[in-house]
C-alpha atoms as a PDB file:
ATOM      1  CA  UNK A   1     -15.317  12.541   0.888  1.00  0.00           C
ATOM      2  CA  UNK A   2     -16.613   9.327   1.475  1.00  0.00           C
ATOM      3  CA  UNK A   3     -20.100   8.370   2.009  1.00  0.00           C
ATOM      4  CA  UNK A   4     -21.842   7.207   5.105  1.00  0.00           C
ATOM      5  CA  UNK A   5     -21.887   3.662   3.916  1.00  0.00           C
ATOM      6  CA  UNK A   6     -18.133   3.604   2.876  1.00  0.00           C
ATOM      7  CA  UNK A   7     -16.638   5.405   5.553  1.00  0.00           C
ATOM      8  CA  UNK A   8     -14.179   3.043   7.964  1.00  0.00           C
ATOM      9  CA  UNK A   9     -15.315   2.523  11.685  1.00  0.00           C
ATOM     10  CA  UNK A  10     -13.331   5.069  13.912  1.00  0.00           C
ATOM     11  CA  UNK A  11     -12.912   3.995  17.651  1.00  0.00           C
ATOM     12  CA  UNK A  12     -11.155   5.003  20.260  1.00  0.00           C
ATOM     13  CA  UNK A  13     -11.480   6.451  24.075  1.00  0.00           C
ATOM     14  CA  UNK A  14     -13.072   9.802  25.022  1.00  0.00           C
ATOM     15  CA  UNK A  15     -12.770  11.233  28.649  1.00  0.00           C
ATOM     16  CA  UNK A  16     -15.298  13.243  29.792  1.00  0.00           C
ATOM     17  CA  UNK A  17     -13.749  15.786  32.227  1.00  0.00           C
ATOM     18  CA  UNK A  18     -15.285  18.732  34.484  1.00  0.00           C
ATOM     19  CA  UNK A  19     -16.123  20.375  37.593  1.00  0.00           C
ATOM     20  CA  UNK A  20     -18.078  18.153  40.176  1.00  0.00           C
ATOM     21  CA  UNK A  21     -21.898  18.981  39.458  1.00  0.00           C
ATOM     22  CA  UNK A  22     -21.393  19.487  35.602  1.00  0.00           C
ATOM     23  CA  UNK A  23     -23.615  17.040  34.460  1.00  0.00           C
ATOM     24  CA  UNK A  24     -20.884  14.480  32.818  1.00  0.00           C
ATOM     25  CA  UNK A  25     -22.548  11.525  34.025  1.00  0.00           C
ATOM     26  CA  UNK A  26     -25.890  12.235  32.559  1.00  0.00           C
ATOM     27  CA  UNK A  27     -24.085  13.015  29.572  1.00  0.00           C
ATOM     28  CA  UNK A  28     -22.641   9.258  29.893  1.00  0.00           C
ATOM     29  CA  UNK A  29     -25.839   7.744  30.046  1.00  0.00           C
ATOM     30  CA  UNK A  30     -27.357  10.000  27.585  1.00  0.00           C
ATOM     31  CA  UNK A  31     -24.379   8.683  25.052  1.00  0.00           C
ATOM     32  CA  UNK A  32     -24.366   5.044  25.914  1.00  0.00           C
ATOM     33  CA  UNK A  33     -28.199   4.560  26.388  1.00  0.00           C
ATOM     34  CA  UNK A  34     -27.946   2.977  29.819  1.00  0.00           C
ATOM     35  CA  UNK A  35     -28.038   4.284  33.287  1.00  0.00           C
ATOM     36  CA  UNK A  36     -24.290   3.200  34.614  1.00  0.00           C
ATOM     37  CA  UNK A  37     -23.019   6.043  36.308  1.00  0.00           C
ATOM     38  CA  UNK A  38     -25.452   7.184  39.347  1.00  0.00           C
ATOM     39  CA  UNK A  39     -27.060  10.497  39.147  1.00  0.00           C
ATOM     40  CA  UNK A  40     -27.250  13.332  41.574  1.00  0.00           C
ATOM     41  CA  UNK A  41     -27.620  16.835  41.711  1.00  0.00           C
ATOM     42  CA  UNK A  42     -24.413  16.965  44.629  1.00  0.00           C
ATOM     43  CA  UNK A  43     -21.302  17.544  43.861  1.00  0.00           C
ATOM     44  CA  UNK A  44     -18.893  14.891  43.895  1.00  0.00           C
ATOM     45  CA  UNK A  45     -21.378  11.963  43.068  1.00  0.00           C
ATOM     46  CA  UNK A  46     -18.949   9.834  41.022  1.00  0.00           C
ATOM     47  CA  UNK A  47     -15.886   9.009  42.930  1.00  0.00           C
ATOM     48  CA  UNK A  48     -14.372   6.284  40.309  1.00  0.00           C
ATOM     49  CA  UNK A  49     -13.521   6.811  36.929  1.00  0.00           C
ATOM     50  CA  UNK A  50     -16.350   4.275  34.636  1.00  0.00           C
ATOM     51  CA  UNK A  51     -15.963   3.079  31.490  1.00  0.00           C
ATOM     52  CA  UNK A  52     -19.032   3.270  29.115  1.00  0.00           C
ATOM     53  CA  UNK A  53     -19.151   1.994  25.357  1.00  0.00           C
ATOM     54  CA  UNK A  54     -21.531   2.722  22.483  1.00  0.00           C
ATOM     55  CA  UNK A  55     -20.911   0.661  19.436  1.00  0.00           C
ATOM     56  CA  UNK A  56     -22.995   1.347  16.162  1.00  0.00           C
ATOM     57  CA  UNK A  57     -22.346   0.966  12.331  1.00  0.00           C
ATOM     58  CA  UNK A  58     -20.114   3.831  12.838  1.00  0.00           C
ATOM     59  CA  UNK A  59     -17.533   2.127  14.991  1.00  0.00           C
ATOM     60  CA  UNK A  60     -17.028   2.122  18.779  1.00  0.00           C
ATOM     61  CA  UNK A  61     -16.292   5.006  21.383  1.00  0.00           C
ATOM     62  CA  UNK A  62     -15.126   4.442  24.839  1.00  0.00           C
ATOM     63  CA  UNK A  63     -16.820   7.280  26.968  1.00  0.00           C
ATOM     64  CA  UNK A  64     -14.574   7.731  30.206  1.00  0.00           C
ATOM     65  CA  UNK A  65     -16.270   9.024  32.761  1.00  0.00           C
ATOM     66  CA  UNK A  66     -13.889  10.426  35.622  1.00  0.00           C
ATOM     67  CA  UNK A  67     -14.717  12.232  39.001  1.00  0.00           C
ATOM     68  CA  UNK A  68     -14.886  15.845  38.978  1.00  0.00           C
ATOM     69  CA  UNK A  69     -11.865  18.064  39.120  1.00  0.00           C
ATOM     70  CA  UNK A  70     -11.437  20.229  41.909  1.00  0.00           C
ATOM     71  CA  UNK A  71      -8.431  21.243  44.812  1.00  0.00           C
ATOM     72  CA  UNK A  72      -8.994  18.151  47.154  1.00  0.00           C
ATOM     73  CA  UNK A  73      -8.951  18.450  50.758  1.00  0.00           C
ATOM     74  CA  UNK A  74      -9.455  15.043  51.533  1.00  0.00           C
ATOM     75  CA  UNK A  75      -7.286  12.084  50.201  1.00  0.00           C
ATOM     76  CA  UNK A  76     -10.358  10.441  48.865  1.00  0.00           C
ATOM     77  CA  UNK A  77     -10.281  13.612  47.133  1.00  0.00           C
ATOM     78  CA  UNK A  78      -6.680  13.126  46.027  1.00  0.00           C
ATOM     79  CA  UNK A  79      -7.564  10.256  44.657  1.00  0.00           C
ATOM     80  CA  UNK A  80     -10.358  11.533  42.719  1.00  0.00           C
ATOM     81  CA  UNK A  81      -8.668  14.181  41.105  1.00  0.00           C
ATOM     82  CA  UNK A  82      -5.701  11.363  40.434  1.00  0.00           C
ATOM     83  CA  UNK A  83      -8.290   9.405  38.581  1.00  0.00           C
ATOM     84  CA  UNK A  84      -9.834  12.299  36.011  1.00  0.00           C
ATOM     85  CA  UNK A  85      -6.120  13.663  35.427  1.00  0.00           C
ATOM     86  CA  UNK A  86      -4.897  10.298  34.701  1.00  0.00           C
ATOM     87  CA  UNK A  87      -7.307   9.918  32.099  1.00  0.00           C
ATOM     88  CA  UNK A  88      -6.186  12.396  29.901  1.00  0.00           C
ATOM     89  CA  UNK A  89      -3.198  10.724  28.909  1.00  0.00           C
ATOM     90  CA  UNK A  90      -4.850   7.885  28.238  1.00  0.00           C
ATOM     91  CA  UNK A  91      -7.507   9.011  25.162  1.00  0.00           C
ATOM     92  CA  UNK A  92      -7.647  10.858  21.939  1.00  0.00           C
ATOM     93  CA  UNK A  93     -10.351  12.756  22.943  1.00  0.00           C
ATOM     94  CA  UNK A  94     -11.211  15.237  25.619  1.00  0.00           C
ATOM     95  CA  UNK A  95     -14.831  16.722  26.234  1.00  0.00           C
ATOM     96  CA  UNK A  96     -14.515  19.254  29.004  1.00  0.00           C
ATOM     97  CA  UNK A  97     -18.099  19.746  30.165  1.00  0.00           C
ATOM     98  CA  UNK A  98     -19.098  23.113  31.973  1.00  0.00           C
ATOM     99  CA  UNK A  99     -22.347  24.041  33.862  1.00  0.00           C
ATOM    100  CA  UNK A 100     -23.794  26.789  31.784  1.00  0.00           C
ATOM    101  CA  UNK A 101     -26.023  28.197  34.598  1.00  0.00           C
ATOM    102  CA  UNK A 102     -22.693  28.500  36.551  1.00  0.00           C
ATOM    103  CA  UNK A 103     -20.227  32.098  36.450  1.00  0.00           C
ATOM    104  CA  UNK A 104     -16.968  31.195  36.152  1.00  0.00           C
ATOM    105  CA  UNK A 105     -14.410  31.463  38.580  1.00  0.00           C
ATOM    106  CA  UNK A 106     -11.395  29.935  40.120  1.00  0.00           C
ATOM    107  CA  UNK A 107     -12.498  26.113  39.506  1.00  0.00           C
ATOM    108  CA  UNK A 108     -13.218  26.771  36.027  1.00  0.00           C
ATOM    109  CA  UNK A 109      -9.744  28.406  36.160  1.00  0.00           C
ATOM    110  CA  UNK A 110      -8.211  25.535  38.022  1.00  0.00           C
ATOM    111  CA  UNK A 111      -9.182  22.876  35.524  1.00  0.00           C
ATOM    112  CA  UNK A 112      -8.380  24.569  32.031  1.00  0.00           C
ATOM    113  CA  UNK A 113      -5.315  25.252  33.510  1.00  0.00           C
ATOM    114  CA  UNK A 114      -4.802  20.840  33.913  1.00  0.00           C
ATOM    115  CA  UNK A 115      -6.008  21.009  30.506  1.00  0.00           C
ATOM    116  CA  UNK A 116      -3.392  23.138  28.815  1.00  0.00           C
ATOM    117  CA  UNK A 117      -0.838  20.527  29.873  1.00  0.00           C
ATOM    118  CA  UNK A 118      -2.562  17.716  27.277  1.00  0.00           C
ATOM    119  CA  UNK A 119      -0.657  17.695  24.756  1.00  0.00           C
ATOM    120  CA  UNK A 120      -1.453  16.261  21.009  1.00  0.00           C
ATOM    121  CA  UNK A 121      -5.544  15.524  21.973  1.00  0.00           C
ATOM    122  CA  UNK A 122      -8.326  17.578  21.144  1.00  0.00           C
ATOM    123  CA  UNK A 123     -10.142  19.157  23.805  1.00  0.00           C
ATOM    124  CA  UNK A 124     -13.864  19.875  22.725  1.00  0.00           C
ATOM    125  CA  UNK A 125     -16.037  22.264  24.992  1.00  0.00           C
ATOM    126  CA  UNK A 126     -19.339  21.119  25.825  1.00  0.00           C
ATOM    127  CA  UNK A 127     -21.776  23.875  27.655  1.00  0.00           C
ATOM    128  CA  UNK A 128     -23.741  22.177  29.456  1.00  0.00           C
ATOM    129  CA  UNK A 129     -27.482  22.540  30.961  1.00  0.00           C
ATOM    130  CA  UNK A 130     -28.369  25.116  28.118  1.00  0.00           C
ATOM    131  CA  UNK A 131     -32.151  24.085  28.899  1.00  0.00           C
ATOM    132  CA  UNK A 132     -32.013  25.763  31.772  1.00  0.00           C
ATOM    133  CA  UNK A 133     -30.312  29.382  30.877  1.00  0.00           C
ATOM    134  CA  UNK A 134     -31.075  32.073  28.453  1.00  0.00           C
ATOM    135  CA  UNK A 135     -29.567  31.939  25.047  1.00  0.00           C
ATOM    136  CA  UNK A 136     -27.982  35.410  25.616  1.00  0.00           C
ATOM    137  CA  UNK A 137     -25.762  34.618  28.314  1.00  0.00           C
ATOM    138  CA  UNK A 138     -23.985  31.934  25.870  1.00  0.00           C
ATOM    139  CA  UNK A 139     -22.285  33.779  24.013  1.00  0.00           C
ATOM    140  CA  UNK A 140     -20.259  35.781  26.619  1.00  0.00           C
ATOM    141  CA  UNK A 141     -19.072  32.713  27.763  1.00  0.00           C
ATOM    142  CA  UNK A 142     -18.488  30.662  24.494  1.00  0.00           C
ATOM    143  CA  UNK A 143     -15.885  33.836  24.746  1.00  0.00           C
ATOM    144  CA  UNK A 144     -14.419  33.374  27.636  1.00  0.00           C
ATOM    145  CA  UNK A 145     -13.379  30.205  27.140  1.00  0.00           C
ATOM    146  CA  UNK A 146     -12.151  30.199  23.514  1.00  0.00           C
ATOM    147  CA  UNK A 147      -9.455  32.630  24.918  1.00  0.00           C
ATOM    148  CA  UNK A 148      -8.859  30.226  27.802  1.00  0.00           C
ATOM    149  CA  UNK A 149      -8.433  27.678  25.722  1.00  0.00           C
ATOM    150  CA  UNK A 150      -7.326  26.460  21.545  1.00  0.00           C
ATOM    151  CA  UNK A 151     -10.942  23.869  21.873  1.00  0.00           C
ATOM    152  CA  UNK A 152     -11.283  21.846  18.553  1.00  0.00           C
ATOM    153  CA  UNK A 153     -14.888  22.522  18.963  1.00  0.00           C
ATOM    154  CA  UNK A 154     -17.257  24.750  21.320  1.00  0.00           C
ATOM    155  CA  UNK A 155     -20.898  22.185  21.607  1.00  0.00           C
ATOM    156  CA  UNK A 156     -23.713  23.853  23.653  1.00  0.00           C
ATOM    157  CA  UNK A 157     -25.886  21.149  24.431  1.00  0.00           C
ATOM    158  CA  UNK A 158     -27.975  19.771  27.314  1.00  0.00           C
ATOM    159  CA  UNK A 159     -27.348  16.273  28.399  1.00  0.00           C
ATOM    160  CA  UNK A 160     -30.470  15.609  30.590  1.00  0.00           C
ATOM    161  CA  UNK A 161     -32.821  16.519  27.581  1.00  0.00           C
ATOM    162  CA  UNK A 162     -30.287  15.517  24.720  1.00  0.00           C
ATOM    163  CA  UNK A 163     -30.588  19.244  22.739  1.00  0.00           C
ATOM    164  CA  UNK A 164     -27.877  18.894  20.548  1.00  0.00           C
ATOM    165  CA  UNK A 165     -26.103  15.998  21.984  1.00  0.00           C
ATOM    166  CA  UNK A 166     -25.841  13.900  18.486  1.00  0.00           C
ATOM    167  CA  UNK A 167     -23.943  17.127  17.319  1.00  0.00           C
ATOM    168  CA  UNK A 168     -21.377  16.734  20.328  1.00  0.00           C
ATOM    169  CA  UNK A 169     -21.124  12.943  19.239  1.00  0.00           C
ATOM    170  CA  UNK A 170     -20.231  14.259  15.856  1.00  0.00           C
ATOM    171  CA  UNK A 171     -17.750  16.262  16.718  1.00  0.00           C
ATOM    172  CA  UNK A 172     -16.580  13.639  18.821  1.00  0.00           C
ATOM    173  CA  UNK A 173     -16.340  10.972  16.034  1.00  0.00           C
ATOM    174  CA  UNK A 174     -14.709  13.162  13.710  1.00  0.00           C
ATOM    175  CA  UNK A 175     -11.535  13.165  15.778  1.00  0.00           C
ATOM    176  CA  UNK A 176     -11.186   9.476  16.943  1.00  0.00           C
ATOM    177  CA  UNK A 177      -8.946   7.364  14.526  1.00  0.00           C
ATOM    178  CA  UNK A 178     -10.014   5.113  11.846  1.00  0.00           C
ATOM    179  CA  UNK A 179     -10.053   1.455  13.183  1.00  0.00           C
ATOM    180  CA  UNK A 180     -11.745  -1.897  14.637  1.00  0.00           C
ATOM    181  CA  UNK A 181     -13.961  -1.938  18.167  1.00  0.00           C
ATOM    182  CA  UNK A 182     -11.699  -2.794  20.987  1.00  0.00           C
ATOM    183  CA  UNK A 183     -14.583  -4.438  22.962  1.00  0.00           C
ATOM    184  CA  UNK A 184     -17.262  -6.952  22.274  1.00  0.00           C
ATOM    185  CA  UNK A 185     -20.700  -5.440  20.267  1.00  0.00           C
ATOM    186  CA  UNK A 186     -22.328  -6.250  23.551  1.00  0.00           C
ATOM    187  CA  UNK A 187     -19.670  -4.647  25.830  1.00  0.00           C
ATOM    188  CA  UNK A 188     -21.478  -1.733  27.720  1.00  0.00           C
ATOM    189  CA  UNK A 189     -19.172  -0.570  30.834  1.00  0.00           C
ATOM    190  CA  UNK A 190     -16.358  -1.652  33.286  1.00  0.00           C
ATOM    191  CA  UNK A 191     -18.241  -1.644  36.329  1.00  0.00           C
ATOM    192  CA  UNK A 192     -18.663  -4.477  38.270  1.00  0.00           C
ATOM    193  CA  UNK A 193     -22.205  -5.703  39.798  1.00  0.00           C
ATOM    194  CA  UNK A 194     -20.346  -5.510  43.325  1.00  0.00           C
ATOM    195  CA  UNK A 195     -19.775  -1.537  42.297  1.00  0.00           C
ATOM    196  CA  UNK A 196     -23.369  -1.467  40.370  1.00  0.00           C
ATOM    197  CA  UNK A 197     -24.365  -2.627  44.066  1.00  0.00           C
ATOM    198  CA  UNK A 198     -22.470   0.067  46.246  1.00  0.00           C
ATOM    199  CA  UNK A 199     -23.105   3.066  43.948  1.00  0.00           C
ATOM    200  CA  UNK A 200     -26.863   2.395  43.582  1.00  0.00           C
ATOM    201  CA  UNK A 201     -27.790   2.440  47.689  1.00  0.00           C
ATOM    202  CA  UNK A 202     -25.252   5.460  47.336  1.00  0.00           C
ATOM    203  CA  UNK A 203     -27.273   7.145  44.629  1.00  0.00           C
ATOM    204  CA  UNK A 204     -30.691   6.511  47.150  1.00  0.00           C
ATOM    205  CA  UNK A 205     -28.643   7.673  50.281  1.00  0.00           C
ATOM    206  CA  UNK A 206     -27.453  10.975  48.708  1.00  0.00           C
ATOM    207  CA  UNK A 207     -31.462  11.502  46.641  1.00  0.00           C
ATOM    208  CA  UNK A 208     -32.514  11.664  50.137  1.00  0.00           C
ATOM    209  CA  UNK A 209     -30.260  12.902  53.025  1.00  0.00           C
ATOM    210  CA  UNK A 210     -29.879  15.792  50.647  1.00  0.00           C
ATOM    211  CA  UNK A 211     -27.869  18.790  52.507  1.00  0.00           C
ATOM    212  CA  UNK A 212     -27.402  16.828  55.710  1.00  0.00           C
ATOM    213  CA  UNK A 213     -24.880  14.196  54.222  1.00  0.00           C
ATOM    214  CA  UNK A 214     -23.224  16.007  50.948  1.00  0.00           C
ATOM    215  CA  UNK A 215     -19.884  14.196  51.208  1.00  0.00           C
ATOM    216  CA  UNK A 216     -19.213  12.252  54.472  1.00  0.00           C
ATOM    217  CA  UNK A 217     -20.956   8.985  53.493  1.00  0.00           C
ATOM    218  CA  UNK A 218     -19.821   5.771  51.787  1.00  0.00           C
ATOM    219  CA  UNK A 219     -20.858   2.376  50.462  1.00  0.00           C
ATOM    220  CA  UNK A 220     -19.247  -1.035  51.361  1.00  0.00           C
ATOM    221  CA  UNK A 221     -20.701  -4.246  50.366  1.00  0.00           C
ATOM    222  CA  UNK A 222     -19.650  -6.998  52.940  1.00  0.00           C
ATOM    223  CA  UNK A 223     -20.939  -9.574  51.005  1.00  0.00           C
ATOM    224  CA  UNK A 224     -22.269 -10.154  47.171  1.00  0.00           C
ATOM    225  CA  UNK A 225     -23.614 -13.397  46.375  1.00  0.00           C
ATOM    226  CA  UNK A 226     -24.688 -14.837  43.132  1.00  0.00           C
ATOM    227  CA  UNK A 227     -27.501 -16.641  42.715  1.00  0.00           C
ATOM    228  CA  UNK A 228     -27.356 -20.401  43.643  1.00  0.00           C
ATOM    229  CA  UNK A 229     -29.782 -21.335  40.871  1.00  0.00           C
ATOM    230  CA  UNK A 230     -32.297 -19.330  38.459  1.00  0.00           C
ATOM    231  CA  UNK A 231     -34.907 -18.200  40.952  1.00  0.00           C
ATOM    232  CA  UNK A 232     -33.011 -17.623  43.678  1.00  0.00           C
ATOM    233  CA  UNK A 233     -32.092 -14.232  44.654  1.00  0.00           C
ATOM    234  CA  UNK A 234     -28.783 -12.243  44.933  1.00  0.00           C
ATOM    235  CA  UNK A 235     -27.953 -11.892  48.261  1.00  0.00           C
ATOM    236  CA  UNK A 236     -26.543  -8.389  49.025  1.00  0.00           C
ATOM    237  CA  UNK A 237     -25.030  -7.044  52.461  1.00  0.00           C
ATOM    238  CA  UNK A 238     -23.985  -3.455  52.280  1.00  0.00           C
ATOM    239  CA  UNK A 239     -22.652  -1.228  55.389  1.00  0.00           C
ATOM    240  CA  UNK A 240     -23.584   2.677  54.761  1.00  0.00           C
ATOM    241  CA  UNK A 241     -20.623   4.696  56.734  1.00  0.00           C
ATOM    242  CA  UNK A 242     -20.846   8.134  57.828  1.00  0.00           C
ATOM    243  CA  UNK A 243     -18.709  10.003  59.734  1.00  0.00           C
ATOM    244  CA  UNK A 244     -19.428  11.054  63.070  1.00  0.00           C
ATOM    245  CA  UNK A 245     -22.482   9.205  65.640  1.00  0.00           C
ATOM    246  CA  UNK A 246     -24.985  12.535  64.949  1.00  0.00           C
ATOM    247  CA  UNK A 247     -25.347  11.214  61.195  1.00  0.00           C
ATOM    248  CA  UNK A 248     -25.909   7.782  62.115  1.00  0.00           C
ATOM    249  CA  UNK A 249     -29.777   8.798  63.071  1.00  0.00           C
ATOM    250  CA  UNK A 250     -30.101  10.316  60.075  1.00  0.00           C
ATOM    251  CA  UNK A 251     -29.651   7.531  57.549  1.00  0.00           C
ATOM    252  CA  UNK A 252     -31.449   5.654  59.945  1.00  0.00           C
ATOM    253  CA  UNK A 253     -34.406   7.908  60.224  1.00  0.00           C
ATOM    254  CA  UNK A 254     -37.488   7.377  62.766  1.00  0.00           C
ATOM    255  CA  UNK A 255     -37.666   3.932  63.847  1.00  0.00           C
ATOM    256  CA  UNK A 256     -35.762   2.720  60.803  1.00  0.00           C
ATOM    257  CA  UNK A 257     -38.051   4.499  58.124  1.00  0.00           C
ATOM    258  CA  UNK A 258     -35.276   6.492  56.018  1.00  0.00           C
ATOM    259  CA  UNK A 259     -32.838   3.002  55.881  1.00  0.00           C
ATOM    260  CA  UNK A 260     -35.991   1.400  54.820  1.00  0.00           C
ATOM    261  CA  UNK A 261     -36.890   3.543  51.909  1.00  0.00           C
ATOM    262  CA  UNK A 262     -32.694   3.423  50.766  1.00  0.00           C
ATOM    263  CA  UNK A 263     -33.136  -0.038  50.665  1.00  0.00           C
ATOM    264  CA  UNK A 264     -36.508  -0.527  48.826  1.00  0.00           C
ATOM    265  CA  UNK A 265     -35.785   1.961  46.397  1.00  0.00           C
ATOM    266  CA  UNK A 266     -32.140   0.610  45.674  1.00  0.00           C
ATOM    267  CA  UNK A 267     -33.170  -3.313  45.544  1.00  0.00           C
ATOM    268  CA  UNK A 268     -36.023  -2.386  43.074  1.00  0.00           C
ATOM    269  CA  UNK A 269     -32.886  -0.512  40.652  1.00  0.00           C
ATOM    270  CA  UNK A 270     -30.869  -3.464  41.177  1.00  0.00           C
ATOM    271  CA  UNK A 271     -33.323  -5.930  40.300  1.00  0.00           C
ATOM    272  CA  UNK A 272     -33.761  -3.935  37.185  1.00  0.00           C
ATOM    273  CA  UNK A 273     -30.407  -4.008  36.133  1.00  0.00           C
ATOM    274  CA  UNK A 274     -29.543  -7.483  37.533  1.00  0.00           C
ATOM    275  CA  UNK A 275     -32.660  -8.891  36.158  1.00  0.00           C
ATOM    276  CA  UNK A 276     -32.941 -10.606  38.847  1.00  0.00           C
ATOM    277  CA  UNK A 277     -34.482 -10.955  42.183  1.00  0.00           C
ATOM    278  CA  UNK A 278     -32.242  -9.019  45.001  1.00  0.00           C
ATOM    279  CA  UNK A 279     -31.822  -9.524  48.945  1.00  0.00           C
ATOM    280  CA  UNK A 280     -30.682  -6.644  50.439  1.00  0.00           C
ATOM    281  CA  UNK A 281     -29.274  -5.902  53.639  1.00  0.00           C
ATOM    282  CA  UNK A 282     -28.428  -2.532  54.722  1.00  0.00           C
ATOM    283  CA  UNK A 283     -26.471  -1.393  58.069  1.00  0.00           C
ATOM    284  CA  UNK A 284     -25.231   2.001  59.347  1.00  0.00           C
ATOM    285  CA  UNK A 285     -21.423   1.952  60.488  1.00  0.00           C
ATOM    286  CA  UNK A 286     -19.483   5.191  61.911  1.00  0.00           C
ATOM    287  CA  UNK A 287     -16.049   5.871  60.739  1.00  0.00           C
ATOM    288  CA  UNK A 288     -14.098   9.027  61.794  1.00  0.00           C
ATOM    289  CA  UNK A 289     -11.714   9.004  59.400  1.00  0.00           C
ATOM    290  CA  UNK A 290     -12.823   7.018  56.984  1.00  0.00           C
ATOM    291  CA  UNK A 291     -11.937  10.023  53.916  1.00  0.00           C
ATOM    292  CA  UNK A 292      -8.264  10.208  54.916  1.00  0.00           C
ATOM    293  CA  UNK A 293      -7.699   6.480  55.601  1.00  0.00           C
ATOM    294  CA  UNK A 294      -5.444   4.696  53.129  1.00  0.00           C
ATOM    295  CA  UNK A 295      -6.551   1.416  53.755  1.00  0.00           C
ATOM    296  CA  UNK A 296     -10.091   1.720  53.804  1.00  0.00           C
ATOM    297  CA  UNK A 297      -9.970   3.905  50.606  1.00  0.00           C
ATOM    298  CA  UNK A 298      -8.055   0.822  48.879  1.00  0.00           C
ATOM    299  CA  UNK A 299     -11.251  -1.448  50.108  1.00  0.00           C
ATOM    300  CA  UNK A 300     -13.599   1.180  48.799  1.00  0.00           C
ATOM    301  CA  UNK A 301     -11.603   0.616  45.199  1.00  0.00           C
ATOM    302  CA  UNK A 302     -10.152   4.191  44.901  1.00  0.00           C
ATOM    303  CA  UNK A 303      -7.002   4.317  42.907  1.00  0.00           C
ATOM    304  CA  UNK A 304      -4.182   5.552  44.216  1.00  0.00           C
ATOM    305  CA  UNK A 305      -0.712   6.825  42.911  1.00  0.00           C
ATOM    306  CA  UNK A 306       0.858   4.339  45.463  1.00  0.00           C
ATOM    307  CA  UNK A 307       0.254   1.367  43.364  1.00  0.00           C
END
């Protein structure tokens, strides 16, 4: 077998598929080391598949990170679901990651059944959130699954402490073909600062309208403008929609304190990531219909099986 120092690079792309909630984008920042998928403990939090690279000495892996995969009821939904089951048949690697602390049941059911129509890719299991269950109770369900499903490899792990995660990343590596990186050393995701810009006020909105807003609000920016020399700032105009004129206080808050805190706490992230200094402008537009409505859902950037 050969050594560490003579073995070839191996690249390729890995989607990382699930239930909504199951932790995958922690799990992507945890494997790139970067934050470029937004965080949140509500279901449904990413909406667009992202693209995240980590390139080492070992080669190159292209982490797909795709919405979670559940029966939609919405066609922003549809779309969703479009965008994880798409990216199966474009990788040569499949992580299906599962919420330990979670029974199993018809969702679980739902997406190992999309699973068994992959054909020629692995499909590793990854159990997630194992910090936060008892040891006994794996077991049972490393069973369960196994007759599910033929996985190339069962990983317990936990992706927002990293237990185990390098052995998932193994396992991973082990399976992707021998070859060149397909991106630049310094390549780290696919996501535009205009999308870096929506996603972070969305990440803010959702940390703290908690149950009162789960799915019914969305992110536009109007207007992203680039710095017109070094110290100037980037000038960002966003409008927050919600659904229906009793949520419109809400992001609002009492004379404008809850829009205020969004906004502070998502232009300090952006600056951070921009390294730069940020402008932005926050507003509070309601739209009925905004989840069902084609053409807003193609300004929003959500793929769709009509193109």
């Amino acid at each position: 077998m050969a050594s560490a120092e003579t073995a070839r690079p191996r690249s390729g792309f890995v989607a990382l598929v699930g239930r909504p909630n199951a932790g995958k984008s922690t799990l992507l920042n945890r494997l790139v080391g970067a934050k470029i998928a937004i965080v949140s403990d509500k279901p449904q939090t990413t909406r667009h598949r992202i693209l995240g690279v980590k390139t080492d000495e070992q080669g190159q892996v292209l982490y797909v990170d795709t919405p979670g995969i559940h029966r939609p009821l919405h066609k922003l939904n549809v779309r969703m679901v479009d965008a994880a089951l798409e990216s199966l048949r474009e990788v040569e690697v499949v992580v299906l990651l599962v919420d330990a602390t979670n029974k199993t049941g018809a969702g679980d059911n739902f997406v190992v059944a999309r699973l068994r129509e992959v054909r020629d890719v692995p499909v590793i299991l990854a159990l997630n959130k194992i910090d936060l269950v008892d040891k006994t109770r794996l077991l049972p369900l490393i069973d369960h699954y196994r007759d599910a499903l033929n996985f190339a490899a069962i990983v317990p792990i936990s992706a927002a402490t990293g237990e185990n995660v390098d052995a998932l990343e193994n396992e991973i590596r082990s399976r992707l073909p021998e070859g060149p990186p397909l991106y630049p050393d310094d390549y780290l995701t696919d996501q535009p600062q205009r999308v870096l810009a929506a996603e972070t006020v969305r990440e803010k909105l959702l940390a703290h309208t908690r149950d009162e807003l789960p799915y019914t609000t969305a992110v536009l920016v109007d207007t992203f403008e680039e710095p017109a020399h070094p110290k100037a700032p980037y000038r960002i105009f966003c409008t927050i929609l919600v659904e229906n004129d009793s949520q419109k206080p809400i992001v609002l808050g009492k004379a404008g304190s809850m829009i205020k805190r969004i906004g502070t706490e998502a232009r300090l992230d952006l600056e951070q990531s921009l390294d730069a200094k940020v402008y932005l402008d926050l507003h509070v537009k309601v739209k009925s219909d905004w989840r069902d409505n084609e053409r807003f859902l193609d300004e929003l950037g959500m793929p769709s099986r009509r193109r």
